[in-house]
N, C-alpha and C. Protein backbone atom coordinates (compact mmCIF):
# COMPACT_ATOMS: atom_id res chain seq x y z
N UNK A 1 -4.92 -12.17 -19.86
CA UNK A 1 -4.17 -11.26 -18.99
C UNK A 1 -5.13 -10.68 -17.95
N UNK A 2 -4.66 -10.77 -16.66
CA UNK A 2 -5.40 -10.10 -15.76
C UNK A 2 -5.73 -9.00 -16.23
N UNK A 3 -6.80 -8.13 -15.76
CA UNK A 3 -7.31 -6.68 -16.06
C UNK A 3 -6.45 -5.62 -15.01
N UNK A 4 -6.25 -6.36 -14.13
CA UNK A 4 -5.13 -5.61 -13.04
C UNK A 4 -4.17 -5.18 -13.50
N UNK A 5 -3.14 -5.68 -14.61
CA UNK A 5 -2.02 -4.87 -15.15
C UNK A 5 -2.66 -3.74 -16.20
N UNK A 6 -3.58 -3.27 -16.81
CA UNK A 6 -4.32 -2.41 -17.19
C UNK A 6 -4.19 -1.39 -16.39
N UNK A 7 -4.86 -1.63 -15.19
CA UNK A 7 -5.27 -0.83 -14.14
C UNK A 7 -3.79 -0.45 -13.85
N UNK A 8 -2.68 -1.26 -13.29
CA UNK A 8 -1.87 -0.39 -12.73
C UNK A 8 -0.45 -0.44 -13.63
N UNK A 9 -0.91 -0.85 -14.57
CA UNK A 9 0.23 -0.23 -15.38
C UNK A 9 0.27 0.78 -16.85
N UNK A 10 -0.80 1.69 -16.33
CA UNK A 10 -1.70 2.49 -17.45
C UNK A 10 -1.47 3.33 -17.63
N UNK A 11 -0.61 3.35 -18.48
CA UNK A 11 0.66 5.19 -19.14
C UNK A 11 0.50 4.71 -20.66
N UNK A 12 0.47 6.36 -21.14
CA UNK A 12 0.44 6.45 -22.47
C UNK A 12 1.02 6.08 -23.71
N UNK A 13 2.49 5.77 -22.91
CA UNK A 13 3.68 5.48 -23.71
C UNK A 13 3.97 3.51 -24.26
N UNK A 14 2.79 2.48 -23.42
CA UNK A 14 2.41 1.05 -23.37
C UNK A 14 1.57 1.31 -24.31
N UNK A 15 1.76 -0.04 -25.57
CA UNK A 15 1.01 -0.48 -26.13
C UNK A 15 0.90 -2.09 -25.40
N UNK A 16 0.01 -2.65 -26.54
CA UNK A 16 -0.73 -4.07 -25.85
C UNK A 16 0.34 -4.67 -26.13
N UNK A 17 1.70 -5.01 -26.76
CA UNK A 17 2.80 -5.83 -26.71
C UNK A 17 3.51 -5.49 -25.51
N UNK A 18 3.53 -3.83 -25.29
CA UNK A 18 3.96 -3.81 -23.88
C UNK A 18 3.42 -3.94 -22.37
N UNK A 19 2.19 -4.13 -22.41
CA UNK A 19 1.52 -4.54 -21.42
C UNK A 19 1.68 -6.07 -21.87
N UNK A 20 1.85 -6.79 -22.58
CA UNK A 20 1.98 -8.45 -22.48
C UNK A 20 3.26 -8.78 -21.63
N UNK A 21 4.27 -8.08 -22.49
CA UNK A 21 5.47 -8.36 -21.66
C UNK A 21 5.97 -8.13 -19.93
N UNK A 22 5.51 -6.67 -19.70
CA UNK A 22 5.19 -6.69 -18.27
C UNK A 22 4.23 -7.60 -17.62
N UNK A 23 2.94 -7.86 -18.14
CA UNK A 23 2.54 -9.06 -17.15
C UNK A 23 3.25 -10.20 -17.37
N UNK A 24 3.78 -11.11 -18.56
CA UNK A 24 4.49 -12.19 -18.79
C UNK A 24 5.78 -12.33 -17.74
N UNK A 25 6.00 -10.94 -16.93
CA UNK A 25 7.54 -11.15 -16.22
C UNK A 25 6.93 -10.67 -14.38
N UNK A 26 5.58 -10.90 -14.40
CA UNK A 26 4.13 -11.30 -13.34
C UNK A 26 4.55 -12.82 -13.25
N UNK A 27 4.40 -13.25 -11.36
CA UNK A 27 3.99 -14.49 -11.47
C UNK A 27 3.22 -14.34 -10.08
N UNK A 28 2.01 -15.18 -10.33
CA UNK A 28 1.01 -15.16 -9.58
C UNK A 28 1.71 -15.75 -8.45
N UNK A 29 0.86 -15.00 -7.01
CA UNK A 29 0.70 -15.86 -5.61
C UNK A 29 -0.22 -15.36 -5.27
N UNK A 30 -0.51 -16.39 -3.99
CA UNK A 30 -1.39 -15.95 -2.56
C UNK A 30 -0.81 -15.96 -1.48
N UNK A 31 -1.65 -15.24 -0.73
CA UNK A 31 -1.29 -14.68 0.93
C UNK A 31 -2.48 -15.30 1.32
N UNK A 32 -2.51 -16.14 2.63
CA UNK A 32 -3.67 -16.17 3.35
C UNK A 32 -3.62 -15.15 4.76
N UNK A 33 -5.14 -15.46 4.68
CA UNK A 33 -5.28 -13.85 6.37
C UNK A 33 -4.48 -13.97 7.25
N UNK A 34 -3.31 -12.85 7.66
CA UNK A 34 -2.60 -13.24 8.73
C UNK A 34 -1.21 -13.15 8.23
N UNK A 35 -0.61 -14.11 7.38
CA UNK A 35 0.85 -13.90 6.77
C UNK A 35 1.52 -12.99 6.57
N UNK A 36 2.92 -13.12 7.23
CA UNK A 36 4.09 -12.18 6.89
C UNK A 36 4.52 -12.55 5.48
N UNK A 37 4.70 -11.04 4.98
CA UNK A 37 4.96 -11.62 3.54
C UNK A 37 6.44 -10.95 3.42
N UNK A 38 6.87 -10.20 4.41
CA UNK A 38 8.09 -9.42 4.57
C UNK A 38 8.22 -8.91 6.00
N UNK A 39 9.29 -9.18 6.18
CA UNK A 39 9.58 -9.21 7.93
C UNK A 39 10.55 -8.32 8.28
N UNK A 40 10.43 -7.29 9.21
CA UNK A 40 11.51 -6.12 9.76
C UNK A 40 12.71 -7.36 9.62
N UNK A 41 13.89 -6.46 9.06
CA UNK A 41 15.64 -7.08 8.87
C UNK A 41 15.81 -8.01 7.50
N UNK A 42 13.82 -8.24 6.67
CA UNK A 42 14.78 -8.87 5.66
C UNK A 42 14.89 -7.41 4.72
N UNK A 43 15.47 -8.41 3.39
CA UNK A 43 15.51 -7.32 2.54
C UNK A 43 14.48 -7.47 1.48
N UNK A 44 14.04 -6.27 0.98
CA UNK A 44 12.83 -7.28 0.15
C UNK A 44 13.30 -7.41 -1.68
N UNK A 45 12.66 -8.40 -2.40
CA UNK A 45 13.64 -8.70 -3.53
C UNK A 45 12.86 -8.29 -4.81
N UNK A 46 11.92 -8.17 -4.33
CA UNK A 46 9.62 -8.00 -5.05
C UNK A 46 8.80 -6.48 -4.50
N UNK A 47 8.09 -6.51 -5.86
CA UNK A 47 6.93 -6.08 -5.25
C UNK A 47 5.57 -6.89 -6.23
N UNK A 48 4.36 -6.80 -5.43
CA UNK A 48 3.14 -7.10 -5.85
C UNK A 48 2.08 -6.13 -6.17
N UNK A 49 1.54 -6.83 -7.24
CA UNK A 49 0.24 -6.39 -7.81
C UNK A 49 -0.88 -6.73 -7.47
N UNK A 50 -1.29 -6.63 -6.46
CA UNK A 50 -2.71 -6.92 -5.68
C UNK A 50 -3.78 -7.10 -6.22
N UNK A 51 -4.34 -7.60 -6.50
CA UNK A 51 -4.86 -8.21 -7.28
C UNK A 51 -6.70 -8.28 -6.49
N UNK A 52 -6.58 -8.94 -5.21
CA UNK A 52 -7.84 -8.52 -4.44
C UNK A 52 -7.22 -9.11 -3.24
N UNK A 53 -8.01 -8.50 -1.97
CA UNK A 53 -7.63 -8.70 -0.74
C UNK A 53 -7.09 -7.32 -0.05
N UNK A 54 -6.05 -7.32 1.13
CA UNK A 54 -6.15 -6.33 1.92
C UNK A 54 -4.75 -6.59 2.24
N UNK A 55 -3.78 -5.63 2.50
CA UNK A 55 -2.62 -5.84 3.32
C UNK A 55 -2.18 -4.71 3.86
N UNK A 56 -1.77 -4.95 4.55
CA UNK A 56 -0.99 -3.90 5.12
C UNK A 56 0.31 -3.76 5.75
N UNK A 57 1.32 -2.18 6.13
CA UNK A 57 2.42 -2.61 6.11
C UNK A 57 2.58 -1.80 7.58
N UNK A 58 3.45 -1.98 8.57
CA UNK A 58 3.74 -1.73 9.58
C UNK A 58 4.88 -1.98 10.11
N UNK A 59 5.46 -0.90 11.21
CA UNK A 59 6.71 -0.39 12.19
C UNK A 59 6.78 -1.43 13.31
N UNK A 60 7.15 -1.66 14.28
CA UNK A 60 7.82 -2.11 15.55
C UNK A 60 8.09 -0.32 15.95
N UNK A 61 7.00 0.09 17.13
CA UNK A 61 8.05 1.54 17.76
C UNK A 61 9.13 0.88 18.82
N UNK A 62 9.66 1.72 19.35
CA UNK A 62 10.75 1.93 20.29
C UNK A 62 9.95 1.34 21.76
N UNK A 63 8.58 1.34 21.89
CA UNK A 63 7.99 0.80 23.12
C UNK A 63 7.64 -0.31 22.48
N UNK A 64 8.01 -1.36 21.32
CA UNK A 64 7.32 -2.28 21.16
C UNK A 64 5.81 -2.19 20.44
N UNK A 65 5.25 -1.59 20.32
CA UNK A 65 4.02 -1.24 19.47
C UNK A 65 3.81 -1.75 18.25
N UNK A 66 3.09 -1.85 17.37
CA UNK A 66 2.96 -2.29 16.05
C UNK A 66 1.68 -0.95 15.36
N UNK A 67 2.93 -0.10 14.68
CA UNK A 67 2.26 1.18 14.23
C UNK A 67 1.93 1.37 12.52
N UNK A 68 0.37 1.28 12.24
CA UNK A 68 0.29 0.91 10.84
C UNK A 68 0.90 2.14 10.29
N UNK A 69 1.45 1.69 8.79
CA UNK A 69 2.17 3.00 8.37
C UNK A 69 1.36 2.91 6.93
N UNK A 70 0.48 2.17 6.16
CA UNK A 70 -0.12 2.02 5.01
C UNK A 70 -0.95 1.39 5.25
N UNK A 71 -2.11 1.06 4.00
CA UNK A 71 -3.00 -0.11 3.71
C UNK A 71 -2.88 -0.46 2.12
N UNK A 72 -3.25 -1.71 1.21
CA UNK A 72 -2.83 -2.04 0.20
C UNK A 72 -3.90 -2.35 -0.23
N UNK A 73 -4.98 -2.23 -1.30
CA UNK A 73 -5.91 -2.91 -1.63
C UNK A 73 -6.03 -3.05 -3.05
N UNK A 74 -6.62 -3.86 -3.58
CA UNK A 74 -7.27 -4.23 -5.42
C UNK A 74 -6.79 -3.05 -6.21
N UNK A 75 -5.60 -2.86 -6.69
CA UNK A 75 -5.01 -3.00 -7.74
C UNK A 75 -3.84 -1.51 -7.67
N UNK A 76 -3.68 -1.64 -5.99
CA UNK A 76 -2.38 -1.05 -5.74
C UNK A 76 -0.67 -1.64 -5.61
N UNK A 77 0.07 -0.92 -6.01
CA UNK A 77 1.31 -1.73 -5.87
C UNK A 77 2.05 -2.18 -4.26
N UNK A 78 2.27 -3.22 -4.17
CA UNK A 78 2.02 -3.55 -2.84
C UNK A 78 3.95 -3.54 -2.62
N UNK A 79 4.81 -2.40 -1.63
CA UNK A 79 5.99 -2.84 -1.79
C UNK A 79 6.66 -1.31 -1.09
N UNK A 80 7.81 -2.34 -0.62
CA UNK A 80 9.50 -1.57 0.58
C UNK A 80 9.63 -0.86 -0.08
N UNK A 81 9.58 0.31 -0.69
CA UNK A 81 10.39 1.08 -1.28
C UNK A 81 12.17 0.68 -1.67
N UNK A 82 12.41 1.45 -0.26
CA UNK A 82 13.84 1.59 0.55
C UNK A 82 14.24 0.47 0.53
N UNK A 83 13.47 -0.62 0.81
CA UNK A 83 14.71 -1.83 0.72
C UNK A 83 14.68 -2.44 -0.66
N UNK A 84 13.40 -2.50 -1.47
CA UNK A 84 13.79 -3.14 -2.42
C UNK A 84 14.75 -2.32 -3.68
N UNK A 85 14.82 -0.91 -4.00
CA UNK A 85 15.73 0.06 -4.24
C UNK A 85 16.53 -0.10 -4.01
N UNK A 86 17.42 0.18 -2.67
CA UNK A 86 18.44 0.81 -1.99
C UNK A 86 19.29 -0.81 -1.71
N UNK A 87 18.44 -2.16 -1.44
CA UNK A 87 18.86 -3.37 -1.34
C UNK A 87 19.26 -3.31 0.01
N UNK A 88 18.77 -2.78 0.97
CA UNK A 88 18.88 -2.88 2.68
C UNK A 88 17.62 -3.67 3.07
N UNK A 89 18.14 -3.97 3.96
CA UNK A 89 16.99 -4.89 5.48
C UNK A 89 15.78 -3.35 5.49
N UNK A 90 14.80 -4.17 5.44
CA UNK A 90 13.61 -2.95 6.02
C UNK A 90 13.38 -3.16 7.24
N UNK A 91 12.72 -1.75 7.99
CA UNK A 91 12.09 -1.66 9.36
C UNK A 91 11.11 -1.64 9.44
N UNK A 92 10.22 -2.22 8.18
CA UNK A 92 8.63 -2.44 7.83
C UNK A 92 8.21 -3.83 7.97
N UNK A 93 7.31 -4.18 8.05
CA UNK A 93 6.35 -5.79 7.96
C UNK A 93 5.14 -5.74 6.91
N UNK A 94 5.00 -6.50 6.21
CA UNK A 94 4.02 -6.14 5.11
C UNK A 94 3.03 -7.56 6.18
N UNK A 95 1.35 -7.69 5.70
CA UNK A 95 1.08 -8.64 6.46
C UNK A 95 -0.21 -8.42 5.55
N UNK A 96 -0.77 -9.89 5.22
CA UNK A 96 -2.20 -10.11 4.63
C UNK A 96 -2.93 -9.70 5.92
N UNK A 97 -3.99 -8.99 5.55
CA UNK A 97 -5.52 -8.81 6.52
C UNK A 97 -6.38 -9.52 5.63
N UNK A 98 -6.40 -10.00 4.88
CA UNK A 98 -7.40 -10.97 4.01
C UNK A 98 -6.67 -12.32 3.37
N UNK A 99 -7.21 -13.19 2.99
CA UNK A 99 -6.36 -13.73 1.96
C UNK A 99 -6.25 -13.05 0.69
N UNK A 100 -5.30 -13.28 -0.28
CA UNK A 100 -4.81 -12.23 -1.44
C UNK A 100 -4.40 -12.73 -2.32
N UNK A 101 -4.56 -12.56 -3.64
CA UNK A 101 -4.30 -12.91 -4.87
C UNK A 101 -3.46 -11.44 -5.29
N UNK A 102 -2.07 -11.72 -5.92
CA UNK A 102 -0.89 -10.95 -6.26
C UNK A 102 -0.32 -11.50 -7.02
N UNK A 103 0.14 -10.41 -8.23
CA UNK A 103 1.05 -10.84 -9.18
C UNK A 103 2.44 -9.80 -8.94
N UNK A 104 3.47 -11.37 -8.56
CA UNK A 104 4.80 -10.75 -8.21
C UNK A 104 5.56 -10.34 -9.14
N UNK A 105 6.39 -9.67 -9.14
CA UNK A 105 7.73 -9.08 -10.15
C UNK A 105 8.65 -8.91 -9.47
N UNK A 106 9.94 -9.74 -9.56
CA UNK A 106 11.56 -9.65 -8.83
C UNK A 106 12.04 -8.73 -9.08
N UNK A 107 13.41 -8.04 -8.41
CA UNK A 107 14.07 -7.09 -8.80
C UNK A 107 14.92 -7.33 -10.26
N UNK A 108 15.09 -8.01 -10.55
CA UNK A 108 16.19 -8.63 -11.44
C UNK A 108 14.75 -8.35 -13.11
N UNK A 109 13.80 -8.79 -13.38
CA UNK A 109 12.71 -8.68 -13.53
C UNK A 109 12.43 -7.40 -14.05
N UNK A 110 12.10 -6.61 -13.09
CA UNK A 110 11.73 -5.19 -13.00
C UNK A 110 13.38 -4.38 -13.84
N UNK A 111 14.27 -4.95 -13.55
CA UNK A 111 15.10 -4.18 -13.70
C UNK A 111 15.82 -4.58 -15.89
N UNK A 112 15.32 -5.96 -16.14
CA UNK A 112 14.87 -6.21 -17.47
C UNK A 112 13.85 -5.56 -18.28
N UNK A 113 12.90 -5.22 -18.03
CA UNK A 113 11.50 -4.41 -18.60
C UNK A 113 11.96 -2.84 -18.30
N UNK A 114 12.70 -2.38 -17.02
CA UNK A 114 13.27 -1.10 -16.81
C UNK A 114 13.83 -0.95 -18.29
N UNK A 115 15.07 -1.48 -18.89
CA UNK A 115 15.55 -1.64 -19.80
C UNK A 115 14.99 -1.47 -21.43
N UNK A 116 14.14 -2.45 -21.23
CA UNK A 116 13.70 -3.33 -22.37
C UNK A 116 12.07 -2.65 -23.01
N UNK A 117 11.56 -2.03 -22.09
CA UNK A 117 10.00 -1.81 -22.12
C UNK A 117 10.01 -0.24 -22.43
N UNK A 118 9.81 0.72 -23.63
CA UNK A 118 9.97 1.94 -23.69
C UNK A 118 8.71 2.46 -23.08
N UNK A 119 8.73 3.43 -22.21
CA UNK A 119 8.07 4.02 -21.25
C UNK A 119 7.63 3.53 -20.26
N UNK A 120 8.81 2.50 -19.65
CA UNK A 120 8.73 2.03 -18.32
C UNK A 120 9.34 2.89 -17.37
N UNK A 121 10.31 3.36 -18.16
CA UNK A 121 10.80 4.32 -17.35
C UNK A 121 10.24 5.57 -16.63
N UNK A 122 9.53 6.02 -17.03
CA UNK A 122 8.61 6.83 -17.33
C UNK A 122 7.51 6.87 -16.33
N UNK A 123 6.86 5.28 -16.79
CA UNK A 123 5.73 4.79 -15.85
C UNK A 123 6.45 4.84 -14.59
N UNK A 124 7.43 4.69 -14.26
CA UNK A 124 7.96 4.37 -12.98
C UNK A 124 7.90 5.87 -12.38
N UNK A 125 8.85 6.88 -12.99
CA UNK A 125 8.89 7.91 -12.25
C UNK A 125 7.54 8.43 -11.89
N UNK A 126 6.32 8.32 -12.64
CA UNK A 126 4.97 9.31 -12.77
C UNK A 126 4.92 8.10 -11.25
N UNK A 127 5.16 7.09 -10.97
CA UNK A 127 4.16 6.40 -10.13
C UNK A 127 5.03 6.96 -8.87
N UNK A 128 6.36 6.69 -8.87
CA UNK A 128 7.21 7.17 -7.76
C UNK A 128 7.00 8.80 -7.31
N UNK A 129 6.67 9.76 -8.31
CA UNK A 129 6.63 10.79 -7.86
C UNK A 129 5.13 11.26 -6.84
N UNK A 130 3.67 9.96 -7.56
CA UNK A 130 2.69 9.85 -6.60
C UNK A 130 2.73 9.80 -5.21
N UNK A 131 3.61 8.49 -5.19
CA UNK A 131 3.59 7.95 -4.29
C UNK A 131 4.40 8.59 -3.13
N UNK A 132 5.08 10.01 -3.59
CA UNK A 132 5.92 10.98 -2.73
C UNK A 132 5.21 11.55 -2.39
N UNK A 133 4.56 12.09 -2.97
CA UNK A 133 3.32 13.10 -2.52
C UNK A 133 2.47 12.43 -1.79
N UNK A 134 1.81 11.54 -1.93
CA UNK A 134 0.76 10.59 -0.91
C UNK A 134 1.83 10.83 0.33
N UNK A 135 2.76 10.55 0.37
CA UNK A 135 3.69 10.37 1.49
C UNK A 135 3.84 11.65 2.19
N UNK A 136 3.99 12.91 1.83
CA UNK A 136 4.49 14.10 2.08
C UNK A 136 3.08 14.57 2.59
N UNK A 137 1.78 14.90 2.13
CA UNK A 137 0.71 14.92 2.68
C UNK A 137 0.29 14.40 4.12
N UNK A 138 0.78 12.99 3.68
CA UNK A 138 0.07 12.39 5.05
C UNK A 138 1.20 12.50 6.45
N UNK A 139 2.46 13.07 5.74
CA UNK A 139 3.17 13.61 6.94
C UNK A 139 3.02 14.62 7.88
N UNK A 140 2.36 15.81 6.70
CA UNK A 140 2.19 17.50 6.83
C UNK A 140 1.01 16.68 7.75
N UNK A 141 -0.20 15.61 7.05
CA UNK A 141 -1.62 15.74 7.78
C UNK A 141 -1.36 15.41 9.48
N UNK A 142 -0.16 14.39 9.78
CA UNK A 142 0.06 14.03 10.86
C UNK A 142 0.24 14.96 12.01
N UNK A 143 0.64 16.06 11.39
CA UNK A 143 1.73 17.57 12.41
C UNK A 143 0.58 18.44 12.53
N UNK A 144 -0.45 18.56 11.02
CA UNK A 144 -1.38 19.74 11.18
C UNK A 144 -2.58 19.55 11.31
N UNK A 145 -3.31 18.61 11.40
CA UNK A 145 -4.63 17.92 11.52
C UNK A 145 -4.86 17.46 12.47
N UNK A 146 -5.82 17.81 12.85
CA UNK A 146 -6.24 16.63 14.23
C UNK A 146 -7.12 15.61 14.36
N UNK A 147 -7.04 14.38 14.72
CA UNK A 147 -7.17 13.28 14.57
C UNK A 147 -8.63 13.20 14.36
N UNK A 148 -9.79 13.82 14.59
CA UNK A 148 -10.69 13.57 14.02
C UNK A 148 -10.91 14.20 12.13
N UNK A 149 -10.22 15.10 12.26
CA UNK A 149 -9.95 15.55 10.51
C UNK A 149 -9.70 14.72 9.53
N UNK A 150 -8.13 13.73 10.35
CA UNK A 150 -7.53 12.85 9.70
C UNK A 150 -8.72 11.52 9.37
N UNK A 151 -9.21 11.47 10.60
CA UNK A 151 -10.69 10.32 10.27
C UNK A 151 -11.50 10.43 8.96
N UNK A 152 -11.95 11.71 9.11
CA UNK A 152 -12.74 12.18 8.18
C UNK A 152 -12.04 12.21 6.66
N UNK A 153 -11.43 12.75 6.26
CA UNK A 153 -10.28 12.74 5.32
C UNK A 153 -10.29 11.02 4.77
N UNK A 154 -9.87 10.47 5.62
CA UNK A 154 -10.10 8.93 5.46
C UNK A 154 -11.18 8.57 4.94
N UNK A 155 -11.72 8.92 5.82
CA UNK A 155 -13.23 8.24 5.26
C UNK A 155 -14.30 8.64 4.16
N UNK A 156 -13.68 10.28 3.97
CA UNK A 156 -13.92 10.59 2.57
C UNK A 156 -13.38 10.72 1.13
N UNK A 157 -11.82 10.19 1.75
CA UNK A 157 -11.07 9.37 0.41
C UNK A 157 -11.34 8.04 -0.41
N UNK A 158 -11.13 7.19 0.90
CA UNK A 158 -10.85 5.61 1.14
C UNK A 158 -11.95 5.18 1.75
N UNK A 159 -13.49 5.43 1.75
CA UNK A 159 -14.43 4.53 2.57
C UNK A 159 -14.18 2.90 2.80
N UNK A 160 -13.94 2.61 1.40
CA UNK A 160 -13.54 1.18 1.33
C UNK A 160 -12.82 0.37 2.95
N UNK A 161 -11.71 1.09 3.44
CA UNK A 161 -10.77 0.88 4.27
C UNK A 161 -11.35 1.02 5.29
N UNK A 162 -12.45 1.77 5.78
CA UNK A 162 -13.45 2.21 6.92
C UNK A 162 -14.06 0.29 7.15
N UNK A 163 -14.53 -0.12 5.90
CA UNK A 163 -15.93 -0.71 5.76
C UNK A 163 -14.93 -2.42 5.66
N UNK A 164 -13.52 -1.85 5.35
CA UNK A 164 -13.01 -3.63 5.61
C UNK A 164 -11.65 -3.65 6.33
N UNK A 165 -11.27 -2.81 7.24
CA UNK A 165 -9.79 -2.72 7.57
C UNK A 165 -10.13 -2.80 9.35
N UNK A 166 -9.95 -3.63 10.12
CA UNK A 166 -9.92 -3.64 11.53
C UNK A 166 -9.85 -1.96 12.14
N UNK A 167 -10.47 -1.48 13.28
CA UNK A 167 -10.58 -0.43 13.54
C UNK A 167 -9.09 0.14 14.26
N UNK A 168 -8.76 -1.14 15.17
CA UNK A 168 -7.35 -0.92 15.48
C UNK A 168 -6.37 -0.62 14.73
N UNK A 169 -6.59 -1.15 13.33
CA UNK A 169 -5.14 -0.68 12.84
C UNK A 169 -5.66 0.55 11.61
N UNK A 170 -6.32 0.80 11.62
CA UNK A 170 -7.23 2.41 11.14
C UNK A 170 -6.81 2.83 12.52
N UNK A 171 -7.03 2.75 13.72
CA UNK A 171 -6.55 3.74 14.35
C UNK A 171 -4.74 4.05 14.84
N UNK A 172 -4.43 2.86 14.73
CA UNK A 172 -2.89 3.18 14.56
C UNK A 172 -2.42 3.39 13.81
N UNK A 173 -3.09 3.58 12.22
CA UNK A 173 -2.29 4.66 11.22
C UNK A 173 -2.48 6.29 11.14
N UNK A 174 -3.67 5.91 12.09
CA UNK A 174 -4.26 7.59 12.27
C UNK A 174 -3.46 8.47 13.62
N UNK A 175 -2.81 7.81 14.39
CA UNK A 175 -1.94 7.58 15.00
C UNK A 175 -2.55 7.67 16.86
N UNK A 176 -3.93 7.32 17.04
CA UNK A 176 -4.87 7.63 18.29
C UNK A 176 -5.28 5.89 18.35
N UNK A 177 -5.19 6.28 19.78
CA UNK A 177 -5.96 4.87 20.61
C UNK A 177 -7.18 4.38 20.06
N UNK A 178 -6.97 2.55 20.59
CA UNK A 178 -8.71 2.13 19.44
C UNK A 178 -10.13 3.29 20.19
N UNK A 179 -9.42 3.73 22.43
CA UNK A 179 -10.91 3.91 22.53
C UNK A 179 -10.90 5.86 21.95
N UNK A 180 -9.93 6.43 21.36
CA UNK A 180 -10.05 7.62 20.73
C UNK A 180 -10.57 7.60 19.60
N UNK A 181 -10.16 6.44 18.65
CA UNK A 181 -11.18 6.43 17.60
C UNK A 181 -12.58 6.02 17.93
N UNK A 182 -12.96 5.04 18.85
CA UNK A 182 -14.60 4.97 18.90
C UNK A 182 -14.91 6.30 19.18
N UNK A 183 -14.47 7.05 20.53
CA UNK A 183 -15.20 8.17 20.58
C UNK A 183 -15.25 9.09 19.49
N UNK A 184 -14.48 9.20 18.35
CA UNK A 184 -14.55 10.04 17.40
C UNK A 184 -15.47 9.72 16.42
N UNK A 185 -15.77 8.38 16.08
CA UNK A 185 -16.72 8.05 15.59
C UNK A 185 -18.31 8.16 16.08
N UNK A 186 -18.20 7.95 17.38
CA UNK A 186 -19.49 8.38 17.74
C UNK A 186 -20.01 9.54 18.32
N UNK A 187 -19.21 10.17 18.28
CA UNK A 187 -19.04 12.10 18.08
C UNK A 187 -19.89 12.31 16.83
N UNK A 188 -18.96 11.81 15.97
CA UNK A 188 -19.18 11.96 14.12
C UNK A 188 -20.89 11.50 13.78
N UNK A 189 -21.18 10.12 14.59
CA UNK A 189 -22.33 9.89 14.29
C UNK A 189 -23.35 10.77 14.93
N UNK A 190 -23.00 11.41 16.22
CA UNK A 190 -24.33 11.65 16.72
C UNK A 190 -24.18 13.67 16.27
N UNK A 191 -22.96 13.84 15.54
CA UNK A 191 -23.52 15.40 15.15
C UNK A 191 -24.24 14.65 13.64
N UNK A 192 -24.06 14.14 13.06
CA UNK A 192 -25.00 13.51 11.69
C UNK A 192 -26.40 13.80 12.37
N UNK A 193 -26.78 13.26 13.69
CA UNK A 193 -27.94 12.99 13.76
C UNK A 193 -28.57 14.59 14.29
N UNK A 194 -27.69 15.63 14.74
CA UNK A 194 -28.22 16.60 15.27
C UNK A 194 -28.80 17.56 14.00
């Protein structure tokens, strides 16, 4: 068994028969660098267990833009919320920045082990209620922070994402131009040096 379902499926209420069965209803893929793995209007039917590699998920604005709204890395759950829930078309794009090794789980799937797996339920809400808060934060950070804060913040959460995520789309989740983030970075470097 991968060590990845460990990692992200690690609540108190799983024993090792129930971590077999959740990965057993896992089926491996890859993404190579570049691939749409979910496209604004479909609906999505999955989510993935990332396993290693990089993805990320992104908007279409109203001027045409491509505005990052996440990043996904080694041994986060990679996935629509809203569409795979709710069973609507998303207004998101999920897209490899690396090639990627992922272990998928269908809705149909997820919704057997929902059932079947005692303290899946459970696991689900503790992860859903995270993942609100990550969300609600980085909304408040958008309105009350200013874009070099938000840098920083970043980069003292998530270095990882600094050191392998294109600068352009670090700067379009931060929501500033690529040449606002260089200058903020080399602001950042040269008070280090003062």
């Amino acid at each position: 068994m991968d060590p990845i379902f460990n990692l992200i499926y690690n609540h108190h209420e799983f024993n090792s028969q129930d971590l077999k069965s959740i990965a057993e209803a896992h089926e491996l893929i890859t993404f190579s660098k570049g691939e749409l793995i979910l496209s604004a209007g479909q609906s999505s039917n999955e989510y993935y267990c990332l396993s290693s590699g990089w993805i990320r998920s992104y908007a279409i604005s109203s001027e045409g833009n491509e505005i990052t709204t996440g990043f996904f890395g080694k041994g986060d759950i990679v996935i629509e919320v809203a569409s795979l829930f709710l069973r609507t078309p998303t207004k998101e794009n999920l897209q490899a920045l690396t090639d990627c090794k992922c272990w998928k789980i269908d809705y149909d799937s997820f919704q057997k082990l929902f059932h079947s797996v005692k303290g899946f339920t459970e696991w689900g809400r503790t992860w859903m209620s995270k993942q609100l808060l990550i969300s609600k934060l980085r909304f408040l950070s958008m309105i009350t922070d200013s874009a070099t804060e938000r840098y920083m913040v970043l980069q003292k959460e998530h270095p990882e994402l600094i050191l392998n995520i294109s600068l352009k789309y670090i700067a379009s989740y931060l929501g500033v131009t690529d040449t606002s983030l260089s200058r903020i970075r080399k602001e950042m470097v040269k008070n280090t040096k003062a």
